[in-house]
Protein backbone atom coordinates (compact mmCIF):
# COMPACT_ATOMS: atom_id res chain seq x y z
CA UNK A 1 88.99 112.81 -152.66
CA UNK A 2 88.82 111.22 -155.92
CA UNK A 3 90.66 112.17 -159.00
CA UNK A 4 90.61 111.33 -162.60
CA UNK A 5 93.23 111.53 -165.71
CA UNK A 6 92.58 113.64 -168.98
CA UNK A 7 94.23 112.80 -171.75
CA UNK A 8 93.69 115.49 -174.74
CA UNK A 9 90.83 117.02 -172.72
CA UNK A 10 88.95 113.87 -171.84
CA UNK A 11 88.52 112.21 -168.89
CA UNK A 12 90.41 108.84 -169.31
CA UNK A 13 89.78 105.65 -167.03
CA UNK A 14 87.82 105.77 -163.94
CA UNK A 15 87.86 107.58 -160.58
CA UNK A 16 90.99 106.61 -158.24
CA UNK A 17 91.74 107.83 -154.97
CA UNK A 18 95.03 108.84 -153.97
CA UNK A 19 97.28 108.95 -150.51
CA UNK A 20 96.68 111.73 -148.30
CA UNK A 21 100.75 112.14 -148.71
CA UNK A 22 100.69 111.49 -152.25
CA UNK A 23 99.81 114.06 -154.95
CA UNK A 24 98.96 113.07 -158.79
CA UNK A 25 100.27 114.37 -161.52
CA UNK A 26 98.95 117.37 -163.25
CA UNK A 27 97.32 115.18 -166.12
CA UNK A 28 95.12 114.27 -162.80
CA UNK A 29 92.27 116.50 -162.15
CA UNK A 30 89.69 116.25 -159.03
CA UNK A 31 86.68 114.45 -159.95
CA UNK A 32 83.30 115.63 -158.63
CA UNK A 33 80.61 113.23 -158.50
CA UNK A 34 76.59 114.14 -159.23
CA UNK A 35 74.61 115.27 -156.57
CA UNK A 36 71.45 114.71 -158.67
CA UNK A 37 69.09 112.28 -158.41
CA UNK A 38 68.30 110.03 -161.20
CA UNK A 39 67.13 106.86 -162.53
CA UNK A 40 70.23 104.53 -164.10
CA UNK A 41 67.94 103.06 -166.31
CA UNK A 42 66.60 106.45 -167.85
CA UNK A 43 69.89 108.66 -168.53
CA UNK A 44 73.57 108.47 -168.99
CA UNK A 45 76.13 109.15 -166.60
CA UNK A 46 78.85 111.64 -168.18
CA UNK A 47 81.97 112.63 -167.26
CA UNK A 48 83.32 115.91 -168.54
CA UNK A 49 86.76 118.07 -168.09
CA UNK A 50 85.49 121.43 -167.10
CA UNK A 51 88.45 123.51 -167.83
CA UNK A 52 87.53 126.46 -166.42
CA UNK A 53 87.16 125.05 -163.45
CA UNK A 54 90.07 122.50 -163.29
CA UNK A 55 87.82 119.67 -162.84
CA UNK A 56 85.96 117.03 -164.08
CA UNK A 57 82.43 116.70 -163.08
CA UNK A 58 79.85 113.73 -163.66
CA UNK A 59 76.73 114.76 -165.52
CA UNK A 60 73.30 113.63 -165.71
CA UNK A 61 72.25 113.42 -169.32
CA UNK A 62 68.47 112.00 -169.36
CA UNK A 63 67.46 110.05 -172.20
CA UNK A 64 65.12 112.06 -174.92
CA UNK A 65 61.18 111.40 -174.37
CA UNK A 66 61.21 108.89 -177.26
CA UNK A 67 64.10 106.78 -175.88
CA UNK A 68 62.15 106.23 -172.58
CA UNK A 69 58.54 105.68 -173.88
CA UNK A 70 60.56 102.69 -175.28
CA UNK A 71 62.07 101.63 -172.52
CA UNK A 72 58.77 102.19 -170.26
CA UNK A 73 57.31 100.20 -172.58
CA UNK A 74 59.85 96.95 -172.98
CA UNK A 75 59.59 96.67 -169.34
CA UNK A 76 55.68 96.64 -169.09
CA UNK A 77 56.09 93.95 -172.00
CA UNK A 78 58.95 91.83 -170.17
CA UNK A 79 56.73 92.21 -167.10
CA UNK A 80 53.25 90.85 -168.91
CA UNK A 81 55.38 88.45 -170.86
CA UNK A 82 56.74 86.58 -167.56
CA UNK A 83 53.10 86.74 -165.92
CA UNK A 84 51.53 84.90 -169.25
CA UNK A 85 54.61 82.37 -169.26
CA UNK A 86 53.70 81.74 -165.74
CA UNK A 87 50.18 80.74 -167.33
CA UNK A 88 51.68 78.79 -169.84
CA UNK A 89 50.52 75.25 -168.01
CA UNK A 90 46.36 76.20 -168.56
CA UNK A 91 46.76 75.87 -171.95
CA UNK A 92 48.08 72.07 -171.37
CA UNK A 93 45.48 69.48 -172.77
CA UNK A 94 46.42 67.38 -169.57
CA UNK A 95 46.39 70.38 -166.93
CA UNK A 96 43.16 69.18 -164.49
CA UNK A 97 41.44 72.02 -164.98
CA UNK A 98 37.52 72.20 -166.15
CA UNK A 99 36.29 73.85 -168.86
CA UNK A 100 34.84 76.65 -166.42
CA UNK A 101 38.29 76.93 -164.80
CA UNK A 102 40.59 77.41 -168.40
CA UNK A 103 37.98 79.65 -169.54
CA UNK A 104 38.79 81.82 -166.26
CA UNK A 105 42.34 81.65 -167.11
CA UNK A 106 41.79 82.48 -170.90
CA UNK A 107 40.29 85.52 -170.07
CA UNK A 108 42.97 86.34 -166.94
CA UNK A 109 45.56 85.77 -169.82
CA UNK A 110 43.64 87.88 -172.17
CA UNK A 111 43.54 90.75 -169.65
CA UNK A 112 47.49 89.94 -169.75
CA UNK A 113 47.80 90.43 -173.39
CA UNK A 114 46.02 93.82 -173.61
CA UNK A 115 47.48 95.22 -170.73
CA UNK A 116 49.91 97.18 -173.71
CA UNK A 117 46.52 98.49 -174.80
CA UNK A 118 45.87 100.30 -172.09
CA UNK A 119 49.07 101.65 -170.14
CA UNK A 120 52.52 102.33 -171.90
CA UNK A 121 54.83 101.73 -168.84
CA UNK A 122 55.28 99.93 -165.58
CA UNK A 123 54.00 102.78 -163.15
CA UNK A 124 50.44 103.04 -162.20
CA UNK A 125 49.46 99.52 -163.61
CA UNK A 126 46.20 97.54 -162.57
CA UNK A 127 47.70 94.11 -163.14
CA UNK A 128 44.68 91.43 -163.32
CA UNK A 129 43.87 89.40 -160.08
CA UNK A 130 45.42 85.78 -161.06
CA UNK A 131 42.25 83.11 -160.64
């Protein structure tokens, strides 16, 4: 079992597991973990003194809608960003390619680039075939 201390009604420090033979101190209260599923990046992990109870339990706060669309979309940017930089080379005067070839990769890269046009997060993307 894990416990935790609260200090003026807040849990203090992290989770710490005692001795069988060894007790803590009343300022120690057993800490209950979340059962729930959830996605690190999308919520915060909370722990709270529930005094009616005697414990403190972790709770899954999710984000608000706002907060995620953001997120959902940073990470379909980062994701696009590092498949065009990737691409960088075909835009190289020297780079060996014919004209036919870099205009196949402009318009792969341009498929990149509007990607944010048509989804708003990672899931359920139709990334372009790379030539």
């Amino acid at each position: 079992m894990q416990f935790i201390r609260i200090e003026n009604g807040n849990p203090i420090g992290s989770p710490q597991s005692f001795d069988g033979n060894i007790l803590p101190s009343n300022d120690w209260k057993l800490y209950v973990p979340t059962q729930e599923e959830y996605d690190i990046n999308f919520c915060l992990l909370v722990d709270k003194y529930i005094e009616s109870k005697d414990i403190v339990a972790q709770l899954v706060l999710p984000f608000p809608d706002e907060i995620v669309e953001k997120i959902r979309i940073e990470n379909l940017r980062k994701k696009r960003n590092q498949l065009l930089s990737e691409t960088d080379w075909t835009r190289m005067d020297d780079n060996g390619l014919d004209d036919d070839d870099r205009e196949i990769w402009a318009i792969y890269r341009q498929e990149l680039r509007d990607i944010t046009n048509q989804y708003s997060s990672l899931e359920n993307v139709v990334w372009p075939e790379s030539p």
